[in-house]
C-alpha atoms as a PDB file:
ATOM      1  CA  UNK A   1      -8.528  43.624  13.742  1.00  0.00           C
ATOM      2  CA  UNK A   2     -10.974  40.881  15.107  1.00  0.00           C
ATOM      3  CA  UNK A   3     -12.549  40.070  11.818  1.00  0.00           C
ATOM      4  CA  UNK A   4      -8.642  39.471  10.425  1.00  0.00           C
ATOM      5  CA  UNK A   5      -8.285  36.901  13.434  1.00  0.00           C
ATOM      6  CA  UNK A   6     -11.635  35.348  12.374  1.00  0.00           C
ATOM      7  CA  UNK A   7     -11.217  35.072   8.733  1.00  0.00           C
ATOM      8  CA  UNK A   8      -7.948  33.763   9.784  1.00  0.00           C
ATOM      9  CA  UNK A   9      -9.246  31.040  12.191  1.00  0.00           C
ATOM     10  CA  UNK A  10     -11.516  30.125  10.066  1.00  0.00           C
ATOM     11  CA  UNK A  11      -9.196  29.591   7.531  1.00  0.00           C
ATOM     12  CA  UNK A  12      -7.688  27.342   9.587  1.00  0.00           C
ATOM     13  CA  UNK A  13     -10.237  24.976  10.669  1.00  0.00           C
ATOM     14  CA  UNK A  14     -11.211  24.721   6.811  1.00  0.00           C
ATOM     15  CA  UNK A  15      -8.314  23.950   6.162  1.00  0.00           C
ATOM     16  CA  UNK A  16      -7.323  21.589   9.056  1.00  0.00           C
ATOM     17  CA  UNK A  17     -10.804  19.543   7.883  1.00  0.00           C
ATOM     18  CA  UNK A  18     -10.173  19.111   4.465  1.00  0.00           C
ATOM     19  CA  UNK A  19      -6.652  17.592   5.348  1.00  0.00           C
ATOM     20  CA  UNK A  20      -8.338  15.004   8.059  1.00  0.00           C
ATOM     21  CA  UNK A  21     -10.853  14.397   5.324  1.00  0.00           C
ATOM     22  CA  UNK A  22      -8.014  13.723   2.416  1.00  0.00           C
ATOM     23  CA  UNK A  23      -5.824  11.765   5.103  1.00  0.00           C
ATOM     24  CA  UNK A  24      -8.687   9.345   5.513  1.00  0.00           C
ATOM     25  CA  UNK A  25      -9.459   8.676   2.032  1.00  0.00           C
ATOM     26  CA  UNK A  26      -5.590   8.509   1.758  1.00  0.00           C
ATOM     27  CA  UNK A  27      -5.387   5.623   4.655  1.00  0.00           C
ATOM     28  CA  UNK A  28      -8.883   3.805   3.516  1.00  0.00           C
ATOM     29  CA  UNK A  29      -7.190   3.522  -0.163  1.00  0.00           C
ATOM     30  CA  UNK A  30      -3.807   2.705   1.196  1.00  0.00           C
ATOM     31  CA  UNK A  31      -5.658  -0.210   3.344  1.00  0.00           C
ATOM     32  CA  UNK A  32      -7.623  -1.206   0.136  1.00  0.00           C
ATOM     33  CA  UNK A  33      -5.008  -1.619  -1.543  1.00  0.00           C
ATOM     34  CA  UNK A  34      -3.070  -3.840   1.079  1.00  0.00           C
ATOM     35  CA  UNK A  35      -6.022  -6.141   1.751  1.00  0.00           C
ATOM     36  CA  UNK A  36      -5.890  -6.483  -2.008  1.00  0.00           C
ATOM     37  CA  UNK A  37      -1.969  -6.805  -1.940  1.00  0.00           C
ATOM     38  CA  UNK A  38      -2.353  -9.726   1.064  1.00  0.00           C
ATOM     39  CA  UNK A  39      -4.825 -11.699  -0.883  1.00  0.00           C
ATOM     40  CA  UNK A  40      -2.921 -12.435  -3.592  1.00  0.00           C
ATOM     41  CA  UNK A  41      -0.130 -12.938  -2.040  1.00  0.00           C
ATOM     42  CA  UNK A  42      -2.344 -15.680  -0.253  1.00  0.00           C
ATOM     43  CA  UNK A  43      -3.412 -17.196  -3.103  1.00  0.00           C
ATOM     44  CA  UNK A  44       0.212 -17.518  -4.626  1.00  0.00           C
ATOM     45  CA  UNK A  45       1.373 -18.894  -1.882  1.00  0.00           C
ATOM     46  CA  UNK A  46      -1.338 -21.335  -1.847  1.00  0.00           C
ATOM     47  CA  UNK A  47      -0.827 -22.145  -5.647  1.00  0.00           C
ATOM     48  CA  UNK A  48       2.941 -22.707  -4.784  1.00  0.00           C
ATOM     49  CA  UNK A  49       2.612 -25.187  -2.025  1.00  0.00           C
ATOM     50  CA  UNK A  50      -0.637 -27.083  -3.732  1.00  0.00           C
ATOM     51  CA  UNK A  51       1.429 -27.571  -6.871  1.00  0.00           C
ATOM     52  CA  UNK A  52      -1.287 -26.250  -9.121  1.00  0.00           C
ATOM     53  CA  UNK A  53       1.004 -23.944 -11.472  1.00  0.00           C
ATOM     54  CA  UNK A  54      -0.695 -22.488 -14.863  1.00  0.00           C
ATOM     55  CA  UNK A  55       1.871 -23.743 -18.105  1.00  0.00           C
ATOM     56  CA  UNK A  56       3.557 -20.826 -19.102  1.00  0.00           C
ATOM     57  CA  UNK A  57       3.261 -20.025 -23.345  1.00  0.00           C
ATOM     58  CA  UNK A  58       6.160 -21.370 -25.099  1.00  0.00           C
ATOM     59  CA  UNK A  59       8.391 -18.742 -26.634  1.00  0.00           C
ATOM     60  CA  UNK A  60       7.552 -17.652 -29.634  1.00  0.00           C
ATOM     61  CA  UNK A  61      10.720 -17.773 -32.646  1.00  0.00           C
ATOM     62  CA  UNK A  62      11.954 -14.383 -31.905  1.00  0.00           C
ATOM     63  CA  UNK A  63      12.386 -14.954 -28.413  1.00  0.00           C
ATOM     64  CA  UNK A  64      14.467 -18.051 -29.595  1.00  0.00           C
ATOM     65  CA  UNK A  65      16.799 -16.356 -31.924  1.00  0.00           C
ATOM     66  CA  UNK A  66      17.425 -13.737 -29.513  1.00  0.00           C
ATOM     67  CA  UNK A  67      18.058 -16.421 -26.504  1.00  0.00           C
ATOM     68  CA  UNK A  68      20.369 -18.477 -28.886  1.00  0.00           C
ATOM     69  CA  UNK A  69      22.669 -14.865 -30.241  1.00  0.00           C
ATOM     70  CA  UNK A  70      23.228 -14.354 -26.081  1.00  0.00           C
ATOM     71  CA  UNK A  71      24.008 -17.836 -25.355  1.00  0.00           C
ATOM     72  CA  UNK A  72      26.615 -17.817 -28.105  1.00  0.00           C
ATOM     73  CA  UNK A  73      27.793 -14.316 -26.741  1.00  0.00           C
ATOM     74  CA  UNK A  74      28.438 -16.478 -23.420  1.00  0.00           C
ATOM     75  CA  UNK A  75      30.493 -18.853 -24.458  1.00  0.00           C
ATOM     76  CA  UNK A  76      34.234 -18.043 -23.791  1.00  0.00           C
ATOM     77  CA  UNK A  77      36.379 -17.407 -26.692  1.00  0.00           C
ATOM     78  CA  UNK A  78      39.906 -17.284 -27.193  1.00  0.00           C
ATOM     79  CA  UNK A  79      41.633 -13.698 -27.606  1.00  0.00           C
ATOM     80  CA  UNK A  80      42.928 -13.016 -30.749  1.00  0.00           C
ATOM     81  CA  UNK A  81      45.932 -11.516 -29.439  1.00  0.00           C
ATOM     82  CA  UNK A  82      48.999 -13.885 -29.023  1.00  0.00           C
ATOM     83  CA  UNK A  83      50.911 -12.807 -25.556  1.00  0.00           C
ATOM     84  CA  UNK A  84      54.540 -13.134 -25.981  1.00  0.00           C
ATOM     85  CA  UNK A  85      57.547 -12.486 -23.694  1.00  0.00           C
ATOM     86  CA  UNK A  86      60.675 -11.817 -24.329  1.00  0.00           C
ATOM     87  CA  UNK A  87      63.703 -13.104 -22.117  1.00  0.00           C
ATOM     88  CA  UNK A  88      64.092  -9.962 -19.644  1.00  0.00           C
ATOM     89  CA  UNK A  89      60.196 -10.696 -18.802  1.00  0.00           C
ATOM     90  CA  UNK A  90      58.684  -7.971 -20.812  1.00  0.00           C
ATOM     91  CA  UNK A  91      55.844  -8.241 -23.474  1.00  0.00           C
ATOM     92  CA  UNK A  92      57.019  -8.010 -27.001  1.00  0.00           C
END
């Protein structure tokens, strides 16, 4: 009976340790990765208001053709339907 409440126990403290050791490799990463995460926020920030922005590549042809088919999907068109109504105010 004791050696079940033992085993048990120590069960539990083995247990409980390798969760506080996994919850601070969880929280060191999770910091890591913020530190990371405030830096470059920093240094966009910094590019933004110093005016120092990196050309962005041209598009290349495809990316043209495909921008031009959607702008001429934009434009409005007429309906080919003509709407006609008859004198008691219905459609015909």
């Amino acid at each position: 009976m004791y050696i079940e409440i033992a085993i048990i126990g120590l069960q539990t403290l083995v247990l409980t340790g390798i969760m506080i050791f996994l919850s601070r490799g969880l929280a060191r990463t999770i910091l890591t990765g913020l530190l990371e995460l405030d830096r470059k926020i920093a240094e966009a920030i910094q590019q933004v208001i110093g005016g120092n922005f990196e050309n962005p590549e041209p598009p290349n042809p495809i990316q043209q053709m495909l921008f031009e088919v959607i702008k001429n999907n934009m434009t409005k068109k007429d309906p080919n339907i003509e709407l006609v109504r008859g004198e008691d105010g219905k459609f015909k």
